[in-house]
PDB file of N, CA and C in Angstrom:
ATOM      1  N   UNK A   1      23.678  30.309  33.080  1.00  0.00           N
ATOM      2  CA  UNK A   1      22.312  29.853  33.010  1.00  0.00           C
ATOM      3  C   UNK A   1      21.988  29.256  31.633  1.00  0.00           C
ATOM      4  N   UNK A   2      22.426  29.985  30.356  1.00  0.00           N
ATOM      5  CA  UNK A   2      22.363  29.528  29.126  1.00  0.00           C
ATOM      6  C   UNK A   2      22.761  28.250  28.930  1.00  0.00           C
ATOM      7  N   UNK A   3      24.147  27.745  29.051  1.00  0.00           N
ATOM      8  CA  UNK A   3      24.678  26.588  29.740  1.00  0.00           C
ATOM      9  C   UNK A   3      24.277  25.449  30.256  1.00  0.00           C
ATOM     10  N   UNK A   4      23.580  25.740  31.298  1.00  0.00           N
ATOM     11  CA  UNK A   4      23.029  24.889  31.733  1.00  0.00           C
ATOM     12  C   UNK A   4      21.810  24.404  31.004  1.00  0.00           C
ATOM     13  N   UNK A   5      21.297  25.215  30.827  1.00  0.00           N
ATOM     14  CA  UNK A   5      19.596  25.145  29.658  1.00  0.00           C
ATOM     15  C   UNK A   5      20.147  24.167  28.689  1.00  0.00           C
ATOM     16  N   UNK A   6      21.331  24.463  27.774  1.00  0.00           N
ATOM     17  CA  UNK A   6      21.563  23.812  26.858  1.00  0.00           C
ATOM     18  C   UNK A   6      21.870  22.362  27.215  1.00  0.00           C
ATOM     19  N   UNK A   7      22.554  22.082  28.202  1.00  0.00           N
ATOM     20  CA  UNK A   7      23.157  20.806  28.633  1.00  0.00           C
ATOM     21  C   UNK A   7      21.526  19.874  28.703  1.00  0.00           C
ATOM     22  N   UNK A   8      20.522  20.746  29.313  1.00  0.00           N
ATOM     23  CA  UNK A   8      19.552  19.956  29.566  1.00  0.00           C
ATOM     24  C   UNK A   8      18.705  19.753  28.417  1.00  0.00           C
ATOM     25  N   UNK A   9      18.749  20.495  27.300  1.00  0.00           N
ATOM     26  CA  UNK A   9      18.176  20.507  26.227  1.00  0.00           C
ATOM     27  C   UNK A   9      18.776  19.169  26.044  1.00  0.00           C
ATOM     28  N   UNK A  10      19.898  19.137  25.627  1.00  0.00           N
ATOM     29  CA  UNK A  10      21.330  17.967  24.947  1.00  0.00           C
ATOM     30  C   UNK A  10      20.638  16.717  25.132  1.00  0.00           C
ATOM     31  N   UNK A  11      20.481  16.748  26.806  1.00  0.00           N
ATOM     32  CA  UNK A  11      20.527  15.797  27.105  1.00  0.00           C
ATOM     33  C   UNK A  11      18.750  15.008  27.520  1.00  0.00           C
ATOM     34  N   UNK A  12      18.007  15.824  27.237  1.00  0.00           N
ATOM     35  CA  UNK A  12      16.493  15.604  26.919  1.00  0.00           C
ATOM     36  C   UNK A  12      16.276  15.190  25.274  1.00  0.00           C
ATOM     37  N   UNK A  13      17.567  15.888  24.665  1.00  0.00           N
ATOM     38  CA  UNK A  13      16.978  15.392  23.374  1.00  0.00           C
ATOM     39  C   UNK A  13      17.732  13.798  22.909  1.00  0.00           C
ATOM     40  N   UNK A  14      19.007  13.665  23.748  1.00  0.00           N
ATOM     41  CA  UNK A  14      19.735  12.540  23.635  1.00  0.00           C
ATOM     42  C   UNK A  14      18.661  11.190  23.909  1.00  0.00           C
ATOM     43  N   UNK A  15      17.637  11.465  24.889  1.00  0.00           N
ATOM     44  CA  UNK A  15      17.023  10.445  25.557  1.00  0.00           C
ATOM     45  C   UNK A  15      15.633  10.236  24.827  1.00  0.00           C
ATOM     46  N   UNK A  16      15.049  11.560  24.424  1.00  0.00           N
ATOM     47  CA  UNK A  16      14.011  11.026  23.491  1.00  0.00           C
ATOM     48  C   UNK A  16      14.357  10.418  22.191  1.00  0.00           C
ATOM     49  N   UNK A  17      15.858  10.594  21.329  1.00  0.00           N
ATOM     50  CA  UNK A  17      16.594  10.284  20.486  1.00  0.00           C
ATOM     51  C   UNK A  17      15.891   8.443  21.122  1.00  0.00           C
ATOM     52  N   UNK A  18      16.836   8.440  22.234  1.00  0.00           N
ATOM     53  CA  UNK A  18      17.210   6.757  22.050  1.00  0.00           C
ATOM     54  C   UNK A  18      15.534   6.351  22.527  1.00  0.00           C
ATOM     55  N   UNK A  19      14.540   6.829  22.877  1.00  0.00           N
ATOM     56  CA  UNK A  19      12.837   6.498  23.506  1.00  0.00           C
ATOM     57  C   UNK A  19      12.657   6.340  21.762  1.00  0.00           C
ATOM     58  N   UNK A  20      12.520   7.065  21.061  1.00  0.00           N
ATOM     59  CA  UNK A  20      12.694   7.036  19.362  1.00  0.00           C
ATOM     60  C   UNK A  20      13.139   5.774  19.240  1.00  0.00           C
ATOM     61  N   UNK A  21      14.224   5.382  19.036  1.00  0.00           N
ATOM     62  CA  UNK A  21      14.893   3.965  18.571  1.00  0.00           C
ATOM     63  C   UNK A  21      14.115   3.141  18.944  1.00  0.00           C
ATOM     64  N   UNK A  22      13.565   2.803  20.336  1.00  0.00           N
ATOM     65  CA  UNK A  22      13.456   1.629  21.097  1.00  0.00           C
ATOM     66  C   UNK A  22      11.855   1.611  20.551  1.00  0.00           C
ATOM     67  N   UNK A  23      10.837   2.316  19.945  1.00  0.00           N
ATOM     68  CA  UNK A  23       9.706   3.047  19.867  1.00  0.00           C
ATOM     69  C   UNK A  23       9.800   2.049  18.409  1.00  0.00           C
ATOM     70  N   UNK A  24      10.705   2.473  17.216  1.00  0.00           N
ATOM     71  CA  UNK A  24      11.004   1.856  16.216  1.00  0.00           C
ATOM     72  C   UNK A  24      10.862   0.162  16.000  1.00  0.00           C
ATOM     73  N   UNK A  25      11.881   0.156  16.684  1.00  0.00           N
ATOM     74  CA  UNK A  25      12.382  -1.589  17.488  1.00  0.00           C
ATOM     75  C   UNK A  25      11.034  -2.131  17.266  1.00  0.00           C
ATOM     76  N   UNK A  26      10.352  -1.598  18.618  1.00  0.00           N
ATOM     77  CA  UNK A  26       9.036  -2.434  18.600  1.00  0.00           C
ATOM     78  C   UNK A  26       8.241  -2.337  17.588  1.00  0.00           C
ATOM     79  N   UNK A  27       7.885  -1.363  17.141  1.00  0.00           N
ATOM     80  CA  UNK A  27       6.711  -1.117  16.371  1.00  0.00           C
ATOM     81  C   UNK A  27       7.458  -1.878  14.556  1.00  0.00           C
ATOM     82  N   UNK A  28       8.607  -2.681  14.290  1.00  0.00           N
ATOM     83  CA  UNK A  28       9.154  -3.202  13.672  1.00  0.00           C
ATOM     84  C   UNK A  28       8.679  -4.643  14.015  1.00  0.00           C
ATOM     85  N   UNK A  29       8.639  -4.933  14.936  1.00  0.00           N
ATOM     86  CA  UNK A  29       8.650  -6.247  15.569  1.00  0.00           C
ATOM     87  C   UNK A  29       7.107  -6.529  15.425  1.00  0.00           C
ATOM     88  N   UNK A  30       6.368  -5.883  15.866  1.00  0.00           N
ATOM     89  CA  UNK A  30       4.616  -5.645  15.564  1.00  0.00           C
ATOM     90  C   UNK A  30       4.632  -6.039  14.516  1.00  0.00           C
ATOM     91  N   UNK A  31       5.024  -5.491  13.370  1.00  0.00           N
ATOM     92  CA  UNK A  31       4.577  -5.277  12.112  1.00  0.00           C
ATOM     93  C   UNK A  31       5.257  -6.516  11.131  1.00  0.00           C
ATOM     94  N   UNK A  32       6.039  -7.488  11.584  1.00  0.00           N
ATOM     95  CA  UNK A  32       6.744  -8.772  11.036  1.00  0.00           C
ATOM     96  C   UNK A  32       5.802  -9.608  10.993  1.00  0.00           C
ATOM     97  N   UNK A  33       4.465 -10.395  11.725  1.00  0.00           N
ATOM     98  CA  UNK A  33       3.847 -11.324  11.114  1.00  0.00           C
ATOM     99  C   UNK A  33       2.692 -10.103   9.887  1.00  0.00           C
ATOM    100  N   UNK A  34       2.336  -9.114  10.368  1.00  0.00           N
ATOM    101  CA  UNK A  34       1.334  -8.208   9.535  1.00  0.00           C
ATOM    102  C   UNK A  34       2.153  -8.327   8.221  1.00  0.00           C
ATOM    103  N   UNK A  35       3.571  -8.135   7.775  1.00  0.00           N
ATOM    104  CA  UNK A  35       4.422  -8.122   6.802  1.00  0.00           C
ATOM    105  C   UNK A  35       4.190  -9.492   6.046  1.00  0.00           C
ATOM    106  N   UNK A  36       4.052 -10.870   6.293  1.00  0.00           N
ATOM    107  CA  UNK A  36       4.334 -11.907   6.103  1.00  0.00           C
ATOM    108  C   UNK A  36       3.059 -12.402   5.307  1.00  0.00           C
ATOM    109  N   UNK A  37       1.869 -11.962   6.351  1.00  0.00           N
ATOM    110  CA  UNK A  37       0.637 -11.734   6.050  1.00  0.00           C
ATOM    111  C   UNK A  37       0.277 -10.861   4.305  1.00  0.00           C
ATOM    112  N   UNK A  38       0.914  -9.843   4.543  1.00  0.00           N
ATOM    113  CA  UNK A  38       0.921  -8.890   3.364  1.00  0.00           C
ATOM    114  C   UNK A  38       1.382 -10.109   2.164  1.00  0.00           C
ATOM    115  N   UNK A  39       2.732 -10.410   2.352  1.00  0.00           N
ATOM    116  CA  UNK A  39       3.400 -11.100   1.276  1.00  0.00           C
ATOM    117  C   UNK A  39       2.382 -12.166   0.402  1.00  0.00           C
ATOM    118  N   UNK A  40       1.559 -12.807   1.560  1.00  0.00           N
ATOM    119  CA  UNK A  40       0.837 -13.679   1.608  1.00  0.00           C
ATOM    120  C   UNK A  40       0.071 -13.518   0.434  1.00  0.00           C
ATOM    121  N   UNK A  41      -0.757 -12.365   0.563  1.00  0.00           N
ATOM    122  CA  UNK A  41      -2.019 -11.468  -0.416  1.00  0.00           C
ATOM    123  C   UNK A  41      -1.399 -10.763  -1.433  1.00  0.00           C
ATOM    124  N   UNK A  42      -0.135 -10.598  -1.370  1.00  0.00           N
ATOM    125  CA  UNK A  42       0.631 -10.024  -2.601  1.00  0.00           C
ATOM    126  C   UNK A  42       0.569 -10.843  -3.700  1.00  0.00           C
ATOM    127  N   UNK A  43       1.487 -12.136  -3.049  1.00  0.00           N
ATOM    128  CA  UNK A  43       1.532 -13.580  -4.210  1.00  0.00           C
ATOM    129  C   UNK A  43      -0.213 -14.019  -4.520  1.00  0.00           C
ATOM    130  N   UNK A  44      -0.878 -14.298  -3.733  1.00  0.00           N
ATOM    131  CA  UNK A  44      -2.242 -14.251  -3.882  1.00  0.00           C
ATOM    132  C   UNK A  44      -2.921 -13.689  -5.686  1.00  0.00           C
ATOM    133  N   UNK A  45      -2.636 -12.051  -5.076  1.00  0.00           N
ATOM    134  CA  UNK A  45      -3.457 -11.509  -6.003  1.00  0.00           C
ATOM    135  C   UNK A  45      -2.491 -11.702  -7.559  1.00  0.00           C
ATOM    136  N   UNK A  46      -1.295 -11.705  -7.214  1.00  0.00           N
ATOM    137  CA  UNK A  46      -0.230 -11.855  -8.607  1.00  0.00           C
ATOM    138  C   UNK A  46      -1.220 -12.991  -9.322  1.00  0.00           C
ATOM    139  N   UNK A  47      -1.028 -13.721  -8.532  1.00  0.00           N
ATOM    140  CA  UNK A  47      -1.833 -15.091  -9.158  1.00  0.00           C
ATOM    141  C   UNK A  47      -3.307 -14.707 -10.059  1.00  0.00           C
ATOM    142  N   UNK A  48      -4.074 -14.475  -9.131  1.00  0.00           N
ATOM    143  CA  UNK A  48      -5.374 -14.195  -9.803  1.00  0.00           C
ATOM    144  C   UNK A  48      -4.949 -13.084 -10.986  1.00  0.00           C
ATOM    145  N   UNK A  49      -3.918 -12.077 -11.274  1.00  0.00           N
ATOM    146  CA  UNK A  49      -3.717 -11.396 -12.060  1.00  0.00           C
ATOM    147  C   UNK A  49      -3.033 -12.115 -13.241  1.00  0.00           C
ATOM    148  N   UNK A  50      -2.342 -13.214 -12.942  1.00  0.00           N
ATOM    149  CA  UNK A  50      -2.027 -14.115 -13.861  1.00  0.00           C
ATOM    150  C   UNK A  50      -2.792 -14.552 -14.843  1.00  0.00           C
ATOM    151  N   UNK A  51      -3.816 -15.170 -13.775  1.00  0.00           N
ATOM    152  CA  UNK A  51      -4.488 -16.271 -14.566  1.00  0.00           C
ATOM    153  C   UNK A  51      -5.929 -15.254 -15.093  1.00  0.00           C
ATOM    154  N   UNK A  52      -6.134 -14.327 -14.960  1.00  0.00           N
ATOM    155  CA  UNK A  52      -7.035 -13.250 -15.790  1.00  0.00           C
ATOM    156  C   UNK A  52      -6.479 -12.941 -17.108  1.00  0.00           C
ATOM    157  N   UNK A  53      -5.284 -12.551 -16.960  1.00  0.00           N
ATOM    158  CA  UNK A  53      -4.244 -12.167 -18.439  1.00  0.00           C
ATOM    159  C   UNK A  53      -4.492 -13.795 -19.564  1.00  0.00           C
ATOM    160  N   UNK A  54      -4.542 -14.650 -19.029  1.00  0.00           N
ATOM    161  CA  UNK A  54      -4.477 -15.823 -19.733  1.00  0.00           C
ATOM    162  C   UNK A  54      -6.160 -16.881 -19.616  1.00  0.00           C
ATOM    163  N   UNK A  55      -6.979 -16.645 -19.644  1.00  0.00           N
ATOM    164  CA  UNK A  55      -8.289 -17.302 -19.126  1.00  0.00           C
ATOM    165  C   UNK A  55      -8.325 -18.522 -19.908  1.00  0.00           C
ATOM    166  N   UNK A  56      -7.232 -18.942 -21.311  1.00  0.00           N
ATOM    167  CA  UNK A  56      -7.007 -20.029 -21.762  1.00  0.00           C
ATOM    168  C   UNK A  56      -6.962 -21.236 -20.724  1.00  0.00           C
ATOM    169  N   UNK A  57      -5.888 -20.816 -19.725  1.00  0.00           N
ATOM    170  CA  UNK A  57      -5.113 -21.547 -18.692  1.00  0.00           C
ATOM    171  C   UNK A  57      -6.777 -22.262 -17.670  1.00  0.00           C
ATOM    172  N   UNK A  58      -7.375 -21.702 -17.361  1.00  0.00           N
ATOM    173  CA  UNK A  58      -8.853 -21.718 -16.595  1.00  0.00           C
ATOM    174  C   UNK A  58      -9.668 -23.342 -17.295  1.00  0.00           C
ATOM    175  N   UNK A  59      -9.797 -22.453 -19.137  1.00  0.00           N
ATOM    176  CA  UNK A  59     -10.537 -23.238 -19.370  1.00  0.00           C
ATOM    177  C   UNK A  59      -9.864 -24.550 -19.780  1.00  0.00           C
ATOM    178  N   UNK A  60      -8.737 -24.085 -19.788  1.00  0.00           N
ATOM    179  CA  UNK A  60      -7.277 -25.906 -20.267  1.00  0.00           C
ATOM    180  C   UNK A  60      -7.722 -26.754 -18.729  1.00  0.00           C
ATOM    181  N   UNK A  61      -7.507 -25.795 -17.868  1.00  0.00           N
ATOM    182  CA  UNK A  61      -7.835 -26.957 -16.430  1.00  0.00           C
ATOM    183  C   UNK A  61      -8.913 -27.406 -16.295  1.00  0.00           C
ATOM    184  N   UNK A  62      -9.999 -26.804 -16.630  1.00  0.00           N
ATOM    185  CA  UNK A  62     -11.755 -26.715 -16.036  1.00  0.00           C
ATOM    186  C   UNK A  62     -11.860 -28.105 -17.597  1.00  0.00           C
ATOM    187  N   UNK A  63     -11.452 -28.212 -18.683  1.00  0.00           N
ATOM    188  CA  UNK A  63     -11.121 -29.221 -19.238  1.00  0.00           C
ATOM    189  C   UNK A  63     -10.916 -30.577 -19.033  1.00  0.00           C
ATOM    190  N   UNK A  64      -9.548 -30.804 -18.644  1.00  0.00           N
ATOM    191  CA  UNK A  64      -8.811 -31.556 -17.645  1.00  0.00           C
ATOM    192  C   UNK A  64      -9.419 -32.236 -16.431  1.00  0.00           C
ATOM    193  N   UNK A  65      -9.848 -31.232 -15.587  1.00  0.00           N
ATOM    194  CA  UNK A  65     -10.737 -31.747 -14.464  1.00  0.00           C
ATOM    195  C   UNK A  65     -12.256 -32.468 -14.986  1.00  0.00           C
ATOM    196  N   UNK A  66     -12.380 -31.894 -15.863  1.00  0.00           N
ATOM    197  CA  UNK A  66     -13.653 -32.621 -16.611  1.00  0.00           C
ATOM    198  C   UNK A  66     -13.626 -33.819 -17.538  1.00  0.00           C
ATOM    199  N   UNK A  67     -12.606 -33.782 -17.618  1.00  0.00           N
ATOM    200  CA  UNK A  67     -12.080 -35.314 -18.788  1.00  0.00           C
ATOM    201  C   UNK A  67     -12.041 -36.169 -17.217  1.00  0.00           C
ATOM    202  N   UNK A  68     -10.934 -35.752 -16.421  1.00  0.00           N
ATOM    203  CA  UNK A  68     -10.426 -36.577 -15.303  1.00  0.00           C
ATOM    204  C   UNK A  68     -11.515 -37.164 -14.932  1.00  0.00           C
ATOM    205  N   UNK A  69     -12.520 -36.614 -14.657  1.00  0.00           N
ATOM    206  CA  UNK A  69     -13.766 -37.079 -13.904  1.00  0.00           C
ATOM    207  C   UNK A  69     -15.014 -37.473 -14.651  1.00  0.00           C
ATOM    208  N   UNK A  70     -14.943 -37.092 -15.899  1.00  0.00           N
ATOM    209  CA  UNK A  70     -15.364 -38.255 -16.994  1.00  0.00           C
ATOM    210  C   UNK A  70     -15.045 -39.598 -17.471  1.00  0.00           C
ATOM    211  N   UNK A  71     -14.016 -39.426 -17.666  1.00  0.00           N
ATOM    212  CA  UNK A  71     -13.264 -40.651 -17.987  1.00  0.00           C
ATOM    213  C   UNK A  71     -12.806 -42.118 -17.236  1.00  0.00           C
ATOM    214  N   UNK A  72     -13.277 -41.704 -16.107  1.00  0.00           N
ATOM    215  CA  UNK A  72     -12.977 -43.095 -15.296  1.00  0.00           C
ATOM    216  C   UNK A  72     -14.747 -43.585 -15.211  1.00  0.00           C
ATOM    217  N   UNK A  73     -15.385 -42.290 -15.299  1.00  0.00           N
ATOM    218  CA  UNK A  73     -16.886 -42.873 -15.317  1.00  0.00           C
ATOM    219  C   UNK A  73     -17.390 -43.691 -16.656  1.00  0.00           C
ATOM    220  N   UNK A  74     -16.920 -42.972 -17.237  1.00  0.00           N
ATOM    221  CA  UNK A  74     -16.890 -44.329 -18.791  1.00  0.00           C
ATOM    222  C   UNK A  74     -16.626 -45.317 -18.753  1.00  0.00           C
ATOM    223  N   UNK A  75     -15.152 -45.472 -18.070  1.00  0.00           N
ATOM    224  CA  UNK A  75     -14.560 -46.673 -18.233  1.00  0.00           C
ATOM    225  C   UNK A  75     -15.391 -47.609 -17.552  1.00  0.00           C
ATOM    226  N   UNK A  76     -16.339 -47.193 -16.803  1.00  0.00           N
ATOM    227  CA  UNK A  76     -17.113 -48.259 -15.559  1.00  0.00           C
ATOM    228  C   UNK A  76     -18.008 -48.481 -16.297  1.00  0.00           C
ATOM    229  N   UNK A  77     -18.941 -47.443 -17.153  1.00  0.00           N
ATOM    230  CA  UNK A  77     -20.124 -47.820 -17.706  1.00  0.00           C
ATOM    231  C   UNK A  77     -19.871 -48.987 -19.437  1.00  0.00           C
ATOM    232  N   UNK A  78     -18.447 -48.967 -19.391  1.00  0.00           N
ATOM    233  CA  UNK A  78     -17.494 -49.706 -20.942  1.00  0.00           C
ATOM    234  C   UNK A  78     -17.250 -50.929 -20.394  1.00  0.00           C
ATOM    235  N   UNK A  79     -17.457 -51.009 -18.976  1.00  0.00           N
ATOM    236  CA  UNK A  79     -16.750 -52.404 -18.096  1.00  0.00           C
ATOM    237  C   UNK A  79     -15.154 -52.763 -18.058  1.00  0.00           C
ATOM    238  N   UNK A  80     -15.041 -51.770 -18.370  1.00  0.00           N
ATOM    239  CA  UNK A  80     -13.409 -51.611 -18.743  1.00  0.00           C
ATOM    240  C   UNK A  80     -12.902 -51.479 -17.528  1.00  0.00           C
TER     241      UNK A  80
END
């Protein structure tokens, strides 16, 4: 009787073993665009953590964009 109990134990636990794996599998497969997504907001925030450490970089562009878009307006009002 012991025997037998055990065989069925074995073999109840063999099958939730592999219900486990297949349980994994998917819930792996779910979680690949959510992952990609993540990566997404990872590089994201690196960035904004970048450019906080350095606020030089902000005002060099916010510069730049302001010359850019000055400077052709001159040239119109210079007749140039």
């Amino acid at each position: 009787m012991n025997e037998q109990r055990a065989r069925e134990a074995e073999m109840r636990r063999r099958q939730l073993v592999a219900k486990i794996h297949l349980q994994r599998a998917q819930f792996g497969a779910q979680l690949e665009p959510v992952g990609r997504a993540m990566e997404t907001a990872d590089a994201g925030i690196r960035i904004v953590q970048r450019v906080r450490r350095h606020p030089g970089w902000v005002a060099g562009l916010a510069g730049v964009v302001l010359l850019g878009g000055l400077v052709p307006g001159l040239r119109r009002l210079l007749g140039r």
